[in-house]
Protein backbone atom coordinates (compact mmCIF):
# COMPACT_ATOMS: atom_id res chain seq x y z
CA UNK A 1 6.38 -13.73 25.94
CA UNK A 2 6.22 -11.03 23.32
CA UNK A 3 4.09 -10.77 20.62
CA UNK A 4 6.34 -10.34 17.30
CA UNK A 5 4.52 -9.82 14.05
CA UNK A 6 5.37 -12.73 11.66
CA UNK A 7 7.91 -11.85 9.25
CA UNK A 8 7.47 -12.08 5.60
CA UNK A 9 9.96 -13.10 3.06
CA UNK A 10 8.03 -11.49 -0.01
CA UNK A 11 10.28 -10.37 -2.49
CA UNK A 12 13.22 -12.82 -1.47
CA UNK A 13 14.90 -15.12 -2.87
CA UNK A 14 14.52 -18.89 -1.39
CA UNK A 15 18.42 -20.56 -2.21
CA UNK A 16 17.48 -24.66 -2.32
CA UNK A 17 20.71 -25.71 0.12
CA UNK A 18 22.24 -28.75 -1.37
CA UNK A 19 20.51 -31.72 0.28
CA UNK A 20 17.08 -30.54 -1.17
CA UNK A 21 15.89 -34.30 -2.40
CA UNK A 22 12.76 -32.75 -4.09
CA UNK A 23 13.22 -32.49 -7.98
CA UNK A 24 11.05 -29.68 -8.60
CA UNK A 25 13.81 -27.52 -6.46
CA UNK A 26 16.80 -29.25 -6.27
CA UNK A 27 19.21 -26.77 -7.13
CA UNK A 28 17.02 -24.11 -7.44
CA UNK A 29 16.16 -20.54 -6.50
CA UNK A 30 12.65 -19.26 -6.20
CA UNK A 31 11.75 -15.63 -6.03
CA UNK A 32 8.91 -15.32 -3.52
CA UNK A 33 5.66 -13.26 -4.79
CA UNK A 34 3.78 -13.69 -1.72
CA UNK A 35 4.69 -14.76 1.84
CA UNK A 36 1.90 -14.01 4.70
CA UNK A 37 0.03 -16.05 7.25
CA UNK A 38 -1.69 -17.29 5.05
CA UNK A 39 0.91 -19.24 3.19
CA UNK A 40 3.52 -18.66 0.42
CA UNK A 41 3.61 -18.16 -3.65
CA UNK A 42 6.63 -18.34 -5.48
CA UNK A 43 8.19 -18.39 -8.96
CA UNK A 44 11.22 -20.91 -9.78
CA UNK A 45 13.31 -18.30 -11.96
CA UNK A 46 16.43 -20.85 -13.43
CA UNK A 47 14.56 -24.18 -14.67
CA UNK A 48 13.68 -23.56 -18.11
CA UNK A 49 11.29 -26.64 -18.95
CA UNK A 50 12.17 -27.19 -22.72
CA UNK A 51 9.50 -24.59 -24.26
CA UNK A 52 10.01 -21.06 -25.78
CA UNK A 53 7.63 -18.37 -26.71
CA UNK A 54 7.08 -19.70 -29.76
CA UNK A 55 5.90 -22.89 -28.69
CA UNK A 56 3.21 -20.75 -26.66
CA UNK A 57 2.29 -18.50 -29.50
CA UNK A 58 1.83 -21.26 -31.85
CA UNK A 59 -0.88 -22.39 -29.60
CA UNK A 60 -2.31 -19.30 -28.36
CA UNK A 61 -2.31 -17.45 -31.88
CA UNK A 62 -1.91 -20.92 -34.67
CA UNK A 63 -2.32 -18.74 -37.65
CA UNK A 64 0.31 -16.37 -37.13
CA UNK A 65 3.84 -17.23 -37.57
CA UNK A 66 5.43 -16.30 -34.01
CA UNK A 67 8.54 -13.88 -34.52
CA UNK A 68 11.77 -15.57 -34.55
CA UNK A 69 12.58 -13.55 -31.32
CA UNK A 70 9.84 -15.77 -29.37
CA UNK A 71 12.34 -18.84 -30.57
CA UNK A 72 15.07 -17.65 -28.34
CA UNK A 73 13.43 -16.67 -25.32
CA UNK A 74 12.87 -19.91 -22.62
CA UNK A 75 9.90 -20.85 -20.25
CA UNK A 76 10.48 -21.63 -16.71
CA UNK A 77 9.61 -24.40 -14.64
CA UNK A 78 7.96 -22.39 -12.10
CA UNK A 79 6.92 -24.54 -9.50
CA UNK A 80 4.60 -27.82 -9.47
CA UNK A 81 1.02 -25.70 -8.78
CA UNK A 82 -0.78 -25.44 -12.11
CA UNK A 83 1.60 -26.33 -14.82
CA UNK A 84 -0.60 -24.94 -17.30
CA UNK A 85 -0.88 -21.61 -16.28
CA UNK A 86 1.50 -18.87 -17.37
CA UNK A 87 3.01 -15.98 -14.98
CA UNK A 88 4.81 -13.05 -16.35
CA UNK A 89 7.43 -11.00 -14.08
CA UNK A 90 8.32 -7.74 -15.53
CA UNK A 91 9.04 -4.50 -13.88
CA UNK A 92 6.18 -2.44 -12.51
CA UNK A 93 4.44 0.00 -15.08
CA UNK A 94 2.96 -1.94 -17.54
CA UNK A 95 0.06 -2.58 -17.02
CA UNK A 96 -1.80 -5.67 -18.63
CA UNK A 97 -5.48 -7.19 -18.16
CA UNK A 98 -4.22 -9.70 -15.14
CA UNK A 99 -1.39 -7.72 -13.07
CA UNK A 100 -0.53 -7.46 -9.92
CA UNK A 101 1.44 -5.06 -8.82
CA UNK A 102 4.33 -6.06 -6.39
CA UNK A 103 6.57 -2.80 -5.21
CA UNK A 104 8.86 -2.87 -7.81
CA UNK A 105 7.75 -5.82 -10.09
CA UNK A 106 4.37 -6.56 -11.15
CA UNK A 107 2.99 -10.04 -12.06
CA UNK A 108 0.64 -10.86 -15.20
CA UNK A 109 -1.11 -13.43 -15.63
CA UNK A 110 -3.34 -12.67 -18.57
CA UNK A 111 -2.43 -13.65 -22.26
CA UNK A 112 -1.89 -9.95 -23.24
CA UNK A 113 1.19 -9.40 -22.17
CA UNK A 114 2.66 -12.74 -23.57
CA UNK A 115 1.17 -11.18 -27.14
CA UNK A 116 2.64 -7.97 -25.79
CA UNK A 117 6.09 -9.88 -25.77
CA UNK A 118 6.02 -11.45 -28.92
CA UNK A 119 5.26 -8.58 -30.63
CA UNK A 120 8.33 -5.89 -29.60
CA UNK A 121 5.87 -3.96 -27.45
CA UNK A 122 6.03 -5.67 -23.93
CA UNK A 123 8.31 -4.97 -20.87
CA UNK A 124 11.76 -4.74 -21.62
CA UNK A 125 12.60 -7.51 -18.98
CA UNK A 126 10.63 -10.30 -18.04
CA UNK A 127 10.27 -14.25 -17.09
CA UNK A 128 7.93 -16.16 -18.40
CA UNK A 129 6.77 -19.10 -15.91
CA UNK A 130 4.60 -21.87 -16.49
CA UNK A 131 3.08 -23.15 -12.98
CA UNK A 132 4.06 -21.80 -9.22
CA UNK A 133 5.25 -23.08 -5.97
CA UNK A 134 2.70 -22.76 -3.26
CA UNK A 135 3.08 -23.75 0.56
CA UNK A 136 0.36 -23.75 2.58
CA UNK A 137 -0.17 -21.97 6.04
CA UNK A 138 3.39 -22.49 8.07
CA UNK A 139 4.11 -25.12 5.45
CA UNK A 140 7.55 -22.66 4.45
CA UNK A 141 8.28 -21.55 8.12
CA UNK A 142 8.74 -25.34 8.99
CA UNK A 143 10.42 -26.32 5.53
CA UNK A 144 13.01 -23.16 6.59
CA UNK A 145 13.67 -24.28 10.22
CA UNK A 146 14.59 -28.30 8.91
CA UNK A 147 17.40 -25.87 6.78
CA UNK A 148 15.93 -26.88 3.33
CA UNK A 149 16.70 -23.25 1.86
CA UNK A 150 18.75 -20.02 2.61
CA UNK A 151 16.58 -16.87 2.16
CA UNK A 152 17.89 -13.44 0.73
CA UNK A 153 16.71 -9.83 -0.72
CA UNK A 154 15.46 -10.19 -4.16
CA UNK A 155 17.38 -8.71 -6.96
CA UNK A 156 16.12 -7.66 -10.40
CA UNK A 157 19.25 -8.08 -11.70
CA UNK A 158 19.26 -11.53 -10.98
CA UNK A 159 16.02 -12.20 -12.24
CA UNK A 160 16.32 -10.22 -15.32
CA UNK A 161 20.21 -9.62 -16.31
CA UNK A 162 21.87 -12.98 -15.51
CA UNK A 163 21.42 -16.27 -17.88
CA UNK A 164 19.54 -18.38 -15.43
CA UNK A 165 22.12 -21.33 -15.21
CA UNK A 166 23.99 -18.53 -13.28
CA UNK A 167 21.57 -17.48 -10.79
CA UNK A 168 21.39 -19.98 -8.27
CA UNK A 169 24.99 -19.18 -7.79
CA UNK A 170 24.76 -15.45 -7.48
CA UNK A 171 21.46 -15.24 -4.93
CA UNK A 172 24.12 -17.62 -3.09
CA UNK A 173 26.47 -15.07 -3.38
CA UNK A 174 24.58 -12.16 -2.28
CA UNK A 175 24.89 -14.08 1.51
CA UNK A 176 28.27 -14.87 0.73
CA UNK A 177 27.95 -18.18 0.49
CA UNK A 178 29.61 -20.64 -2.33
CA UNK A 179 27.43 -23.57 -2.58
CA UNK A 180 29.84 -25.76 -3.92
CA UNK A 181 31.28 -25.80 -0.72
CA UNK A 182 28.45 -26.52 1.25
CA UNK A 183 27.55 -30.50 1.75
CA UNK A 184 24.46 -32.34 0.97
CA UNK A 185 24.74 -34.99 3.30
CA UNK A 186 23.28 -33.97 6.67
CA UNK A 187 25.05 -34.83 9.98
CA UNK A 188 24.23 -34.97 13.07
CA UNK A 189 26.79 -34.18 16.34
């Protein structure tokens, strides 16, 4: 048998197919930061969870009024792994004390680029997560042979340009598939 070197899905997208019962990705897509044999990490990118910048600012700097810009701009849901920790996605380039630079995208983690944000003077596209999704050693490979999600290139304009009730539909779409076709009953033959 041949050896083949495991293949990583970092920088996909992971498309939750239909049936997924678990609510923290039912109907979800998750843009993978990290996929090796060690296990997976991975940002849910269109479940706002009911906070905006502001909320985040007002704890992180209570004496200053947050600009009315941090009003309009959501948190994410992203993932059930510590829900009190913030992630930042933004183009590569910027550079802030936490980030990690992925290819084309880096990852921050520290509180300087939120203020960065807030203040006109961060990356020109971003999400802001609270929390991750992590799977543990093979924990994805089996979850993606039982069919629980499609897997596709990532695309920045997905993450960045689209409203995020819309992007589900379009990393769908870049496989050609329409999910509203697909059922979420499983069958067997």
């Amino acid at each position: 048998m041949k050896n083949s070197a495991p293949i990583s899905l970092k920088h996909h997208f992971l498309i939750a197919m239909p049936h997924m019962a678990d609510p923290n990705f039912a109907q979800t897509v998750t843009y993978l930061v990290e996929h090796n044999e060690q296990g997976a990490m991975g940002l849910v990118i269109n479940k706002p969870n009911g906070l905006n910048l502001a909320d985040v600012m007002e704890q992180l700097r209570p004496e200053e009024e947050p600009a009315a810009l941090c009003h309009s701009l959501p948190i994410f849901a992203g993932g059930p792994v510590q829900t009190d920790r913030g992630f930042v996605l933004h183009p590569a380039g910027m550079q802030f004390q936490a980030t990690l630079e992925l290819g084309e995208l880096g990852l921050s983690t520290s509180q300087d680029v939120l203020f960065a944000i807030a203040d006109g003077i961060g990356p020109d596209r971003y999400l802001i997560t609270l929390g991750y999704a992590g799977w543990e050693a093979g924990q994805l490979e089996a979850e993606l042979a039982d069919n629980a999600w499609l897997t596709c290139p990532a695309d920045s304009s997905i993450l960045f340009d689209l409203p995020y009730d819309q992007r589900l539909n379009a990393a769908a779409a870049r496989l050609g598939v329409n999910l509203s076709l697909l059922t979420s009953q499983a069958g067997h033959a």
